[in-house]
C-alpha atoms as a PDB file:
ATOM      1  CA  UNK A   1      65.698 -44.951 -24.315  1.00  0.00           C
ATOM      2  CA  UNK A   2      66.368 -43.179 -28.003  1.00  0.00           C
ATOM      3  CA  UNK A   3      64.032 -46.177 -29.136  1.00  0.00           C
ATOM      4  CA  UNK A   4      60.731 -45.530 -26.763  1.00  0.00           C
ATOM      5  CA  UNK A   5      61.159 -41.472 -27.523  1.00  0.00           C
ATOM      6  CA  UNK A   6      61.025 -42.501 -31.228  1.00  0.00           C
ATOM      7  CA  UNK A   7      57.981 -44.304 -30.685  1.00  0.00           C
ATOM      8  CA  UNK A   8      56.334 -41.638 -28.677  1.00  0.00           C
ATOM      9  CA  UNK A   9      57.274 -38.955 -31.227  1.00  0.00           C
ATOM     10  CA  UNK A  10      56.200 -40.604 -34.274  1.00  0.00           C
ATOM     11  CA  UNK A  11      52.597 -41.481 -32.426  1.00  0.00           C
ATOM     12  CA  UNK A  12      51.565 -38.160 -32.413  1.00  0.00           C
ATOM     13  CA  UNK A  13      52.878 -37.678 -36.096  1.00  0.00           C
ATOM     14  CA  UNK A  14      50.981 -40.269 -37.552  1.00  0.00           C
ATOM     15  CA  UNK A  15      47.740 -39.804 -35.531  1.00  0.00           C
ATOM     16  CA  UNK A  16      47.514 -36.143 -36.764  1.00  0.00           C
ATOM     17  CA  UNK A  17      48.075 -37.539 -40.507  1.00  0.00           C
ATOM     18  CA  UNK A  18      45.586 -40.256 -40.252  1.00  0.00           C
ATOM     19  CA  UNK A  19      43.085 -37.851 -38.990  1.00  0.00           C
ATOM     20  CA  UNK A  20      43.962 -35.292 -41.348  1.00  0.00           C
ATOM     21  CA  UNK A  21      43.717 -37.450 -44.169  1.00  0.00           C
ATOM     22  CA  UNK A  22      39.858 -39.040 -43.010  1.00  0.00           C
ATOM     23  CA  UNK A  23      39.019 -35.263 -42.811  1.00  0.00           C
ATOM     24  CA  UNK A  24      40.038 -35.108 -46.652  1.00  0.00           C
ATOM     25  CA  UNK A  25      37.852 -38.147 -47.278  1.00  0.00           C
ATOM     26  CA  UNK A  26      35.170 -36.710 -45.617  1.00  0.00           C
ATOM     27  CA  UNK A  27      35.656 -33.944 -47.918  1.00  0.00           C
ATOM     28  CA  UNK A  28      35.154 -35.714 -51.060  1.00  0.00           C
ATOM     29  CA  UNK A  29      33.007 -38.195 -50.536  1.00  0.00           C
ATOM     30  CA  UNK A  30      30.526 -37.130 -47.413  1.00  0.00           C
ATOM     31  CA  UNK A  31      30.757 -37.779 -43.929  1.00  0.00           C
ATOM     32  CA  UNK A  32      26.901 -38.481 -42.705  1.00  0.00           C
ATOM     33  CA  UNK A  33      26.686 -42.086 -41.395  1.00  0.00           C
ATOM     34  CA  UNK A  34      24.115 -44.242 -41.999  1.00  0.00           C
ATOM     35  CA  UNK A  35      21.340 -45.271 -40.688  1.00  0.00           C
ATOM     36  CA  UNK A  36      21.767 -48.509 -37.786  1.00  0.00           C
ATOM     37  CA  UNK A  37      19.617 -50.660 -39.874  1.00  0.00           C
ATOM     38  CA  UNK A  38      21.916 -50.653 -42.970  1.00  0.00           C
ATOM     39  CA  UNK A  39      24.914 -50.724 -40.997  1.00  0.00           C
ATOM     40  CA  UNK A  40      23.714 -53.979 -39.596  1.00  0.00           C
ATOM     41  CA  UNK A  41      22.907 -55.160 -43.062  1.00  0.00           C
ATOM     42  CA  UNK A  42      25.808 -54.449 -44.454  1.00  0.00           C
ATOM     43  CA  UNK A  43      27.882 -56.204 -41.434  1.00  0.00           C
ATOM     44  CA  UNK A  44      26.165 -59.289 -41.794  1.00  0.00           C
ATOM     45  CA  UNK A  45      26.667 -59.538 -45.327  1.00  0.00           C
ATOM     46  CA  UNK A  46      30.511 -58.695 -44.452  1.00  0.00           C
ATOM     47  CA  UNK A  47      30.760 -61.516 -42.272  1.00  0.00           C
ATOM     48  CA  UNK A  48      29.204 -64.296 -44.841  1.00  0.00           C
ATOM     49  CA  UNK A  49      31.788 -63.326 -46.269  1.00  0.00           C
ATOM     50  CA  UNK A  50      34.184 -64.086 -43.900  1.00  0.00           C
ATOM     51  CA  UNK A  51      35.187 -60.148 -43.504  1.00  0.00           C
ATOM     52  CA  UNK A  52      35.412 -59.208 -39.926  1.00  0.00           C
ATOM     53  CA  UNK A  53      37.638 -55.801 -40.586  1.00  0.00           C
ATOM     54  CA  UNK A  54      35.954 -52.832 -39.279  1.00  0.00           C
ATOM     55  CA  UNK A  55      34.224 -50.858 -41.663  1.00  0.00           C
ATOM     56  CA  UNK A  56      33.443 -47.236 -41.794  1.00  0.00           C
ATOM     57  CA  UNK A  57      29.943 -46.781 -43.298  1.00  0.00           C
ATOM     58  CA  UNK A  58      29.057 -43.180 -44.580  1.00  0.00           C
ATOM     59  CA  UNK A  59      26.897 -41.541 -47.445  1.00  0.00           C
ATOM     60  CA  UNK A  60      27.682 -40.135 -50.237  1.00  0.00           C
ATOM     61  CA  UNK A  61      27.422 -36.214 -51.126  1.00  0.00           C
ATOM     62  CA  UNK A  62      25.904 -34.765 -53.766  1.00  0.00           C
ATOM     63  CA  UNK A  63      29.199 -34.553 -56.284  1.00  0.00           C
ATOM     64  CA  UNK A  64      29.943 -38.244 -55.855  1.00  0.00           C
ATOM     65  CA  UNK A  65      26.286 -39.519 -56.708  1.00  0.00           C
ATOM     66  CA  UNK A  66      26.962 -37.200 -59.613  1.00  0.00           C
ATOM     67  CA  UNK A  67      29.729 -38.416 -60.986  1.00  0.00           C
ATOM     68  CA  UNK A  68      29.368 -42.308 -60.199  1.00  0.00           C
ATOM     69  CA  UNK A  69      25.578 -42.301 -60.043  1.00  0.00           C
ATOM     70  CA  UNK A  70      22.418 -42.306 -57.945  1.00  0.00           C
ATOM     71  CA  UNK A  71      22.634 -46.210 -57.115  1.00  0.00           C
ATOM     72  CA  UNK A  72      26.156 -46.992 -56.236  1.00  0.00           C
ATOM     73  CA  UNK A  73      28.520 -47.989 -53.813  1.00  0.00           C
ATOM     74  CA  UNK A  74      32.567 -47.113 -53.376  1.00  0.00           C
ATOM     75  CA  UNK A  75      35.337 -48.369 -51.030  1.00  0.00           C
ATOM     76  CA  UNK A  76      38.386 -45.530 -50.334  1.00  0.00           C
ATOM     77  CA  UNK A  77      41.145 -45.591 -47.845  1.00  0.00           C
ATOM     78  CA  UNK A  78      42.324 -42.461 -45.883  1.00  0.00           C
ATOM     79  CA  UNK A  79      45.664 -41.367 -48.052  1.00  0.00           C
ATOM     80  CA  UNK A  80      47.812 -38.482 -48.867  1.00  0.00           C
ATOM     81  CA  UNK A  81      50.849 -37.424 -51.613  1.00  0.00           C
ATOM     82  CA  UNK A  82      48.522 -38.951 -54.185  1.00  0.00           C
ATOM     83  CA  UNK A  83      47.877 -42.231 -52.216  1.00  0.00           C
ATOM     84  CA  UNK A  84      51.570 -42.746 -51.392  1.00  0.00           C
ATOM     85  CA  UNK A  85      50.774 -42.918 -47.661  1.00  0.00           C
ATOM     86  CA  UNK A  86      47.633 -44.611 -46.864  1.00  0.00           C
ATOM     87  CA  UNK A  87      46.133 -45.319 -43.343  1.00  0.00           C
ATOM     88  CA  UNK A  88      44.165 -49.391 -42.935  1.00  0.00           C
ATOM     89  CA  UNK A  89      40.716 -47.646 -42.172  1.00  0.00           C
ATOM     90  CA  UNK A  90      38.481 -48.702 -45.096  1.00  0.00           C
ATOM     91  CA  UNK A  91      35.686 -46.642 -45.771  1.00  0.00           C
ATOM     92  CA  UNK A  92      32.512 -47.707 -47.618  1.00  0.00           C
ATOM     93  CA  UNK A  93      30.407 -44.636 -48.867  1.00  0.00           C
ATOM     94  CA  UNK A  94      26.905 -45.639 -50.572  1.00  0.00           C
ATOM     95  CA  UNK A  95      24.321 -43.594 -52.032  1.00  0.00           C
ATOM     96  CA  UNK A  96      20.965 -42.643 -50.070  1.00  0.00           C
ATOM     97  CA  UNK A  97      19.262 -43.785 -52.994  1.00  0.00           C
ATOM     98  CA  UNK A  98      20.725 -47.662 -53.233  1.00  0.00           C
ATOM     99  CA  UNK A  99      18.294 -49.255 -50.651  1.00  0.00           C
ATOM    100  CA  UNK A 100      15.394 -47.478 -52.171  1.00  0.00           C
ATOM    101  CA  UNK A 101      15.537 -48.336 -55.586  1.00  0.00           C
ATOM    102  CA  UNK A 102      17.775 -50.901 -55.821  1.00  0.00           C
ATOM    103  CA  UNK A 103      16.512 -55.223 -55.527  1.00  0.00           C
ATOM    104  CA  UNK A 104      17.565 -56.908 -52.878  1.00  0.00           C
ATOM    105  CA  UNK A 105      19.770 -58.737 -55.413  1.00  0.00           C
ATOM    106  CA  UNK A 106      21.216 -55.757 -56.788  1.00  0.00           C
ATOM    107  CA  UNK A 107      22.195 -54.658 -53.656  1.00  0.00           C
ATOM    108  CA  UNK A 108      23.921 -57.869 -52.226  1.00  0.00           C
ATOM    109  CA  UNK A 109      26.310 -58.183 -55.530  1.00  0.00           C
ATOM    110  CA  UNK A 110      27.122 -54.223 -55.466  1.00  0.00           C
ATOM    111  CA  UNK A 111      27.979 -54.344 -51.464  1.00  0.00           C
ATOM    112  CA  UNK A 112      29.400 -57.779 -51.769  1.00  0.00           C
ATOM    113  CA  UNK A 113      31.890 -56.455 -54.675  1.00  0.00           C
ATOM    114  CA  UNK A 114      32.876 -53.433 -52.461  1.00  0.00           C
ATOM    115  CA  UNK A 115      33.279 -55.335 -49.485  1.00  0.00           C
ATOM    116  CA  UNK A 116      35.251 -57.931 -51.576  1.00  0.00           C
ATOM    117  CA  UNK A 117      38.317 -55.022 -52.554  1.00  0.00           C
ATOM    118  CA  UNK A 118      38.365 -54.797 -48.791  1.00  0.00           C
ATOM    119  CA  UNK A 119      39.069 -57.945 -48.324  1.00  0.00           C
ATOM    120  CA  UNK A 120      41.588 -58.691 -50.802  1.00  0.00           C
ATOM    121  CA  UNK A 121      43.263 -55.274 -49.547  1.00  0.00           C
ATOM    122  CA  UNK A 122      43.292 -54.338 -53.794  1.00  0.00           C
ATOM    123  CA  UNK A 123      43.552 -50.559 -53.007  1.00  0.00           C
ATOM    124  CA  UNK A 124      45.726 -50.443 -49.992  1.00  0.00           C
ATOM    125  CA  UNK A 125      49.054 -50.295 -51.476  1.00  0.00           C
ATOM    126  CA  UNK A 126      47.984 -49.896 -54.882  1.00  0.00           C
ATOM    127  CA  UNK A 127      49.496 -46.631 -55.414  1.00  0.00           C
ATOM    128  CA  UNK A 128      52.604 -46.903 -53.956  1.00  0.00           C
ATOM    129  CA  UNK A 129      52.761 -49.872 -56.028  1.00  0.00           C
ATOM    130  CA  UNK A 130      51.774 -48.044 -59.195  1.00  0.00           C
ATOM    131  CA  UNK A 131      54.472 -45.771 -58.387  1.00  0.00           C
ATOM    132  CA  UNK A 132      57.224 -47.876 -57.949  1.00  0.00           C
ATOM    133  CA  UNK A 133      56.272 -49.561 -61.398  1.00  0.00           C
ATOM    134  CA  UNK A 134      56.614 -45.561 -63.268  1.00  0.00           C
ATOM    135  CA  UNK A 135      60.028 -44.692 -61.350  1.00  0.00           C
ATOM    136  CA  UNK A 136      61.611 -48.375 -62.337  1.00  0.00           C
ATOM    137  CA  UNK A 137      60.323 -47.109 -66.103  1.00  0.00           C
ATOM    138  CA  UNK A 138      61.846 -43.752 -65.304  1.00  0.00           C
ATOM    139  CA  UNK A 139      65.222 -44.967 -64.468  1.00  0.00           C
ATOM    140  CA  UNK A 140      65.401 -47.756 -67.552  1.00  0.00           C
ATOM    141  CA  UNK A 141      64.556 -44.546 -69.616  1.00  0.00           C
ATOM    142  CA  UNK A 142      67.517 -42.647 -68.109  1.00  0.00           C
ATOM    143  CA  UNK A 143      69.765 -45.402 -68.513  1.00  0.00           C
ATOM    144  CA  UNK A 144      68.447 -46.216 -72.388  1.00  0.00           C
ATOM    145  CA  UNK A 145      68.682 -42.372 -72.802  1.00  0.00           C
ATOM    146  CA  UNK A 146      72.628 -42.241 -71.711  1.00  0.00           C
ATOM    147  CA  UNK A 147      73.529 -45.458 -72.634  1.00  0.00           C
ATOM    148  CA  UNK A 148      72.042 -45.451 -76.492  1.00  0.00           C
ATOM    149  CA  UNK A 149      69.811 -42.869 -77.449  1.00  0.00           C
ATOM    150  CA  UNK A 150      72.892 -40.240 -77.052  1.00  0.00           C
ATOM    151  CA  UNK A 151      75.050 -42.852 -78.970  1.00  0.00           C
ATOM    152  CA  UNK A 152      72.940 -43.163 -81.615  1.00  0.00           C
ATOM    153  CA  UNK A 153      72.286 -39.396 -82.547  1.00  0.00           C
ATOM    154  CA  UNK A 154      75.791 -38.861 -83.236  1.00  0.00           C
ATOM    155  CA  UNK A 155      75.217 -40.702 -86.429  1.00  0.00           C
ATOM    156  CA  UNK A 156      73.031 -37.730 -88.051  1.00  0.00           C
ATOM    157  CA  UNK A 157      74.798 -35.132 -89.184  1.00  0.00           C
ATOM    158  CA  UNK A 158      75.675 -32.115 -86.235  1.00  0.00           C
ATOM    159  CA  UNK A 159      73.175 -29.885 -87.297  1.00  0.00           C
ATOM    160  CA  UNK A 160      70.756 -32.757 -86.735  1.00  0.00           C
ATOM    161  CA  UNK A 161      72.029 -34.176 -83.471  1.00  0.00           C
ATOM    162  CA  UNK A 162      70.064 -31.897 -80.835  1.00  0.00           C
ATOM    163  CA  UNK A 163      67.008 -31.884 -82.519  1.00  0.00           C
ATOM    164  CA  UNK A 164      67.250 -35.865 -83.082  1.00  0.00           C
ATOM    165  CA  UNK A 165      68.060 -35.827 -79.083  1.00  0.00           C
ATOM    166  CA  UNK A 166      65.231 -33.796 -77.673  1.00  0.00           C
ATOM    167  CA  UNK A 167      62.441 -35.908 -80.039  1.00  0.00           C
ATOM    168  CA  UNK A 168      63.570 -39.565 -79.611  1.00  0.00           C
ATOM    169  CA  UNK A 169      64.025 -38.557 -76.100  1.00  0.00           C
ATOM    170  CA  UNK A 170      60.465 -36.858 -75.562  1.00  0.00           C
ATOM    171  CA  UNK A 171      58.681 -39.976 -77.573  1.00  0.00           C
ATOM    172  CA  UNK A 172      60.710 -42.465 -75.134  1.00  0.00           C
ATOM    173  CA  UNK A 173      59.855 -40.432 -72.319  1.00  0.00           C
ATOM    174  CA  UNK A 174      56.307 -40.403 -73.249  1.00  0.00           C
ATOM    175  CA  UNK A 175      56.587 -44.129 -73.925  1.00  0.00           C
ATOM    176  CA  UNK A 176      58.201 -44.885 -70.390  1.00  0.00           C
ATOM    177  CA  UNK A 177      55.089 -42.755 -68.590  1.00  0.00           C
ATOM    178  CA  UNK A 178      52.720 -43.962 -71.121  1.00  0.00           C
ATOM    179  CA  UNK A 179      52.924 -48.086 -70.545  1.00  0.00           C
ATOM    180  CA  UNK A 180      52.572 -47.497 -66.331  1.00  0.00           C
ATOM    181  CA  UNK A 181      49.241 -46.339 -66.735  1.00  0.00           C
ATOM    182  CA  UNK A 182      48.498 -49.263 -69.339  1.00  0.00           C
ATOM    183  CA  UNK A 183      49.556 -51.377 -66.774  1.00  0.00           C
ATOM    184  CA  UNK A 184      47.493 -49.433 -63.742  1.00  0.00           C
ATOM    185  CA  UNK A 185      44.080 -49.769 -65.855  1.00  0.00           C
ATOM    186  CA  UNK A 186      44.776 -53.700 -66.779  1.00  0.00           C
ATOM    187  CA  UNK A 187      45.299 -54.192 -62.792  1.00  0.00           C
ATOM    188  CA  UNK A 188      42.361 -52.544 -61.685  1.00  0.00           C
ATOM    189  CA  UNK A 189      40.249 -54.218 -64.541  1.00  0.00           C
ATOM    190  CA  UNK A 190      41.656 -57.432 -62.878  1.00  0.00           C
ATOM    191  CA  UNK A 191      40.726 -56.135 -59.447  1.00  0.00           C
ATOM    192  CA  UNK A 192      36.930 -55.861 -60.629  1.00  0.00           C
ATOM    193  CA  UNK A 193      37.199 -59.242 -61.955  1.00  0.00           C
ATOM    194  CA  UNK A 194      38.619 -60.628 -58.375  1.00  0.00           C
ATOM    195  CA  UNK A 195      35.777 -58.429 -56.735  1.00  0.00           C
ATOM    196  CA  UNK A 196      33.149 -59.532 -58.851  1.00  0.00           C
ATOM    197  CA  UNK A 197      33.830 -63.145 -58.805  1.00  0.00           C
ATOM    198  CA  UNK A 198      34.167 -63.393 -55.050  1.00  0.00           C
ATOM    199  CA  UNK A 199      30.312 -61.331 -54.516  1.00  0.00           C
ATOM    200  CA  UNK A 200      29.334 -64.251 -57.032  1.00  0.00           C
ATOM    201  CA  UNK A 201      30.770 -67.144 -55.753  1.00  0.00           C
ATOM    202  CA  UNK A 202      30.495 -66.551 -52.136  1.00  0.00           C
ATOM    203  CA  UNK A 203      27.025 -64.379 -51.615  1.00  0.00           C
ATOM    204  CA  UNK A 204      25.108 -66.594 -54.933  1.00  0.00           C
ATOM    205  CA  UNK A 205      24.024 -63.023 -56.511  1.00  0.00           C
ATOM    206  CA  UNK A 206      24.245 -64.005 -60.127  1.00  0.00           C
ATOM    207  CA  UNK A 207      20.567 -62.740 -60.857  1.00  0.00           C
ATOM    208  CA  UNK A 208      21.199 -59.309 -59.236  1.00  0.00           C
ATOM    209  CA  UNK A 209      24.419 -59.187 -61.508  1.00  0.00           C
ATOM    210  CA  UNK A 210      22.926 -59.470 -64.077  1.00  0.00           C
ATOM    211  CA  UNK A 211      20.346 -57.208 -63.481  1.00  0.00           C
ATOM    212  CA  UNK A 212      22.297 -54.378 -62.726  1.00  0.00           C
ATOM    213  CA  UNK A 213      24.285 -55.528 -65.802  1.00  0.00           C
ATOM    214  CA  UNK A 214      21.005 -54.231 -67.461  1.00  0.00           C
ATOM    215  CA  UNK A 215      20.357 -51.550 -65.372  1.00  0.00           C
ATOM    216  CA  UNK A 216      24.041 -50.137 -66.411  1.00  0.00           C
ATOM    217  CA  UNK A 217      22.978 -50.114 -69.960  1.00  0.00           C
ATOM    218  CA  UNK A 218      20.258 -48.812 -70.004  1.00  0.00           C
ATOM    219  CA  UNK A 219      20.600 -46.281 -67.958  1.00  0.00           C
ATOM    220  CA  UNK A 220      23.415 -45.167 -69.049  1.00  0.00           C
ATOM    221  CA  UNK A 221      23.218 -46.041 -72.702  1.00  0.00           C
ATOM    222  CA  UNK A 222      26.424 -47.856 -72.346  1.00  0.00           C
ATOM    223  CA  UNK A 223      27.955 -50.559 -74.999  1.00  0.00           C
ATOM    224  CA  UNK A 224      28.779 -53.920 -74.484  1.00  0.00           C
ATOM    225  CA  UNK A 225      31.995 -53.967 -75.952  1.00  0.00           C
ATOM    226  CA  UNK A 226      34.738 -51.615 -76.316  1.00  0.00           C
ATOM    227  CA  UNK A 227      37.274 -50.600 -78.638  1.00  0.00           C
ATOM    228  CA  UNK A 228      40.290 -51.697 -78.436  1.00  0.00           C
ATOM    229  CA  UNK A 229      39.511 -54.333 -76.109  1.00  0.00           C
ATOM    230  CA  UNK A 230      38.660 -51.979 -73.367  1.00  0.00           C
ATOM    231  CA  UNK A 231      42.236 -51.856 -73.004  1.00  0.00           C
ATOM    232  CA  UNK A 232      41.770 -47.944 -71.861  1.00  0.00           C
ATOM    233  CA  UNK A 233      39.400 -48.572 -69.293  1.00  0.00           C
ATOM    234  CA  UNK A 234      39.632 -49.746 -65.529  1.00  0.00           C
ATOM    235  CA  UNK A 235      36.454 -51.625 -65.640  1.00  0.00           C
ATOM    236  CA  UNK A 236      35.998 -54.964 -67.603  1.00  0.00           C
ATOM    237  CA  UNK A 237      33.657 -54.337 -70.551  1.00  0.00           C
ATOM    238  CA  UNK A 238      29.855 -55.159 -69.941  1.00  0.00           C
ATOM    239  CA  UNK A 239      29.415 -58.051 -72.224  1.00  0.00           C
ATOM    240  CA  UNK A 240      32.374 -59.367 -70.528  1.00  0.00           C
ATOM    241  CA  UNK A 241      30.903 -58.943 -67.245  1.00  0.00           C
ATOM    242  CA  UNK A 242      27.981 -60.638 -68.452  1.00  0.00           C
ATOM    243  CA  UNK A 243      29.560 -63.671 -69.675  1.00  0.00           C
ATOM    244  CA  UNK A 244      31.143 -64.613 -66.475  1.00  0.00           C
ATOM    245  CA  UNK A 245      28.344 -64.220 -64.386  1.00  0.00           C
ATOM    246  CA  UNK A 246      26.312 -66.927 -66.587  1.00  0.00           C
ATOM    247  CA  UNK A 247      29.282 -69.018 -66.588  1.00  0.00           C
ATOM    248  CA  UNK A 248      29.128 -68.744 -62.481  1.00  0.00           C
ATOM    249  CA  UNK A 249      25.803 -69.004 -62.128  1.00  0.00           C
ATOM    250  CA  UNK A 250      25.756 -72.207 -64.457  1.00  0.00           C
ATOM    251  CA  UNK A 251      28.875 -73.711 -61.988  1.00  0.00           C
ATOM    252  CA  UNK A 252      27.260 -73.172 -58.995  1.00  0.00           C
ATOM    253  CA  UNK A 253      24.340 -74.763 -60.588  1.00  0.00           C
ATOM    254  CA  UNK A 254      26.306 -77.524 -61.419  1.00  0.00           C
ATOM    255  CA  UNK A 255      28.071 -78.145 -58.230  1.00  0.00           C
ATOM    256  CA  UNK A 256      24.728 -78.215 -56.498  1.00  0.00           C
ATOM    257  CA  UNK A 257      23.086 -80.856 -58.436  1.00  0.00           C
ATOM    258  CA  UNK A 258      26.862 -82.990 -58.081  1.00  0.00           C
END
């Protein structure tokens, strides 16, 4: 009895979060659908892909084309506390700009990466992974910070000994919070490796890679390479990019003459 009054209580709860949180995405990112003609596009190149999740298809406002361009496409989840909580009920917002100026190409390796994080479920959980990863750093920097960093002040002098404490303490601190989100950018670079490779391999849109590869830079004067290894960045460098799509494109070749 306690069980099925659970159940009906927490119902209610979650259906008012869920739809509280899609209001939130509609927010951001626009909530006009698209037109039936894309949607079926779109569908069918979901299930050549094997993806047969249901997919909520909307456009993009104004501020999003802004920031991540006229001729783009983005997958989000419903979430809220910072993606802690998120609800299965992908969205996939494109620009009303991407069938119009985009090759058919083009537009088969951009919607084929999106759908591809869908599939592989990369941004479901990512957060609440992400955060698990900074409070395990949080409590191995509580326990260094007890166990040895208050040990080993009390070899400078007295007068020394606080100031010693707060600075090796704020530098480890900064240390602990720093490496999470080296760790968060080299996961989602691996992501858009994952995503790209299965839009290559499975929909055969080298060319259209490649050409928006091209587009990228010169549109938006971007380099190749990066410092540092692009080690700051959640997207694999360009050049990068580049390279494994002609190394694809030469396999597939391959395999279809063997």
């Amino acid at each position: 009895m306690f069980f099925s009054i659970s159940i009906v209580t927490f119902t209610p709860l979650k259906n008012i979060m869920e739809n509280y949180a899609v209001s939130n995405l509609y927010e951001t990112f626009g909530e006009m659908p698209i037109s039936p003609c894309i949607e079926e596009k779109i569908t069918h190149i979901a299930q050549k892909m094997g993806l047969n999740e249901k997919i909520i298809m909307c456009k993009m406002n104004v501020q999003v084309m802004q920031k991540w361009g006229y001729c783009n496409a983005l997958t989000c989840y419903p979430s809220l506390l910072f993606g802690l909580i998120v609800f299965n009920k992908p969205h996939l917002f494109i620009s009303e700009g991407f069938f119009e100026d985009l090759l058919p190409e083009e537009q088969l390796f951009i919607i084929g990466h999106e759908l591809a994080h869908i599939q592989q479920h990369h941004l479901l959980y990512f957060m609440l992974f992400m955060s698990l990863i900074e409070l395990l750093f949080l409590v191995l920097w509580w326990f260094v910070l007890v166990r040895y960093i208050k040990k080993f002040v009390t070899r400078f002098s007295r007068s020394y000994q606080k100031k010693s404490l707060y600075l090796i303490s704020a530098i480890s601190l900064f240390l602990c919070l720093f490496i999470p989100g080296l760790i968060e950018l080299a996961c989602k670079r691996q992501y858009e490796r994952e995503a790209d490779k299965m839009a290559l391999q499975m929909l055969k849109c080298h060319d259209g890679a490649l050409s928006m590869i091209e587009r990228w830079c010169n549109d938006f004067a971007a380099p190749l390479t990066y410092n540092y290894g692009g080690i700051f960045l959640d997207h694999p460098s360009f050049l990068e990019r580049k390279n494994y799509c002609l190394k694809y494109k030469h396999e597939g070749r391959h395999n279809e003459k063997s």
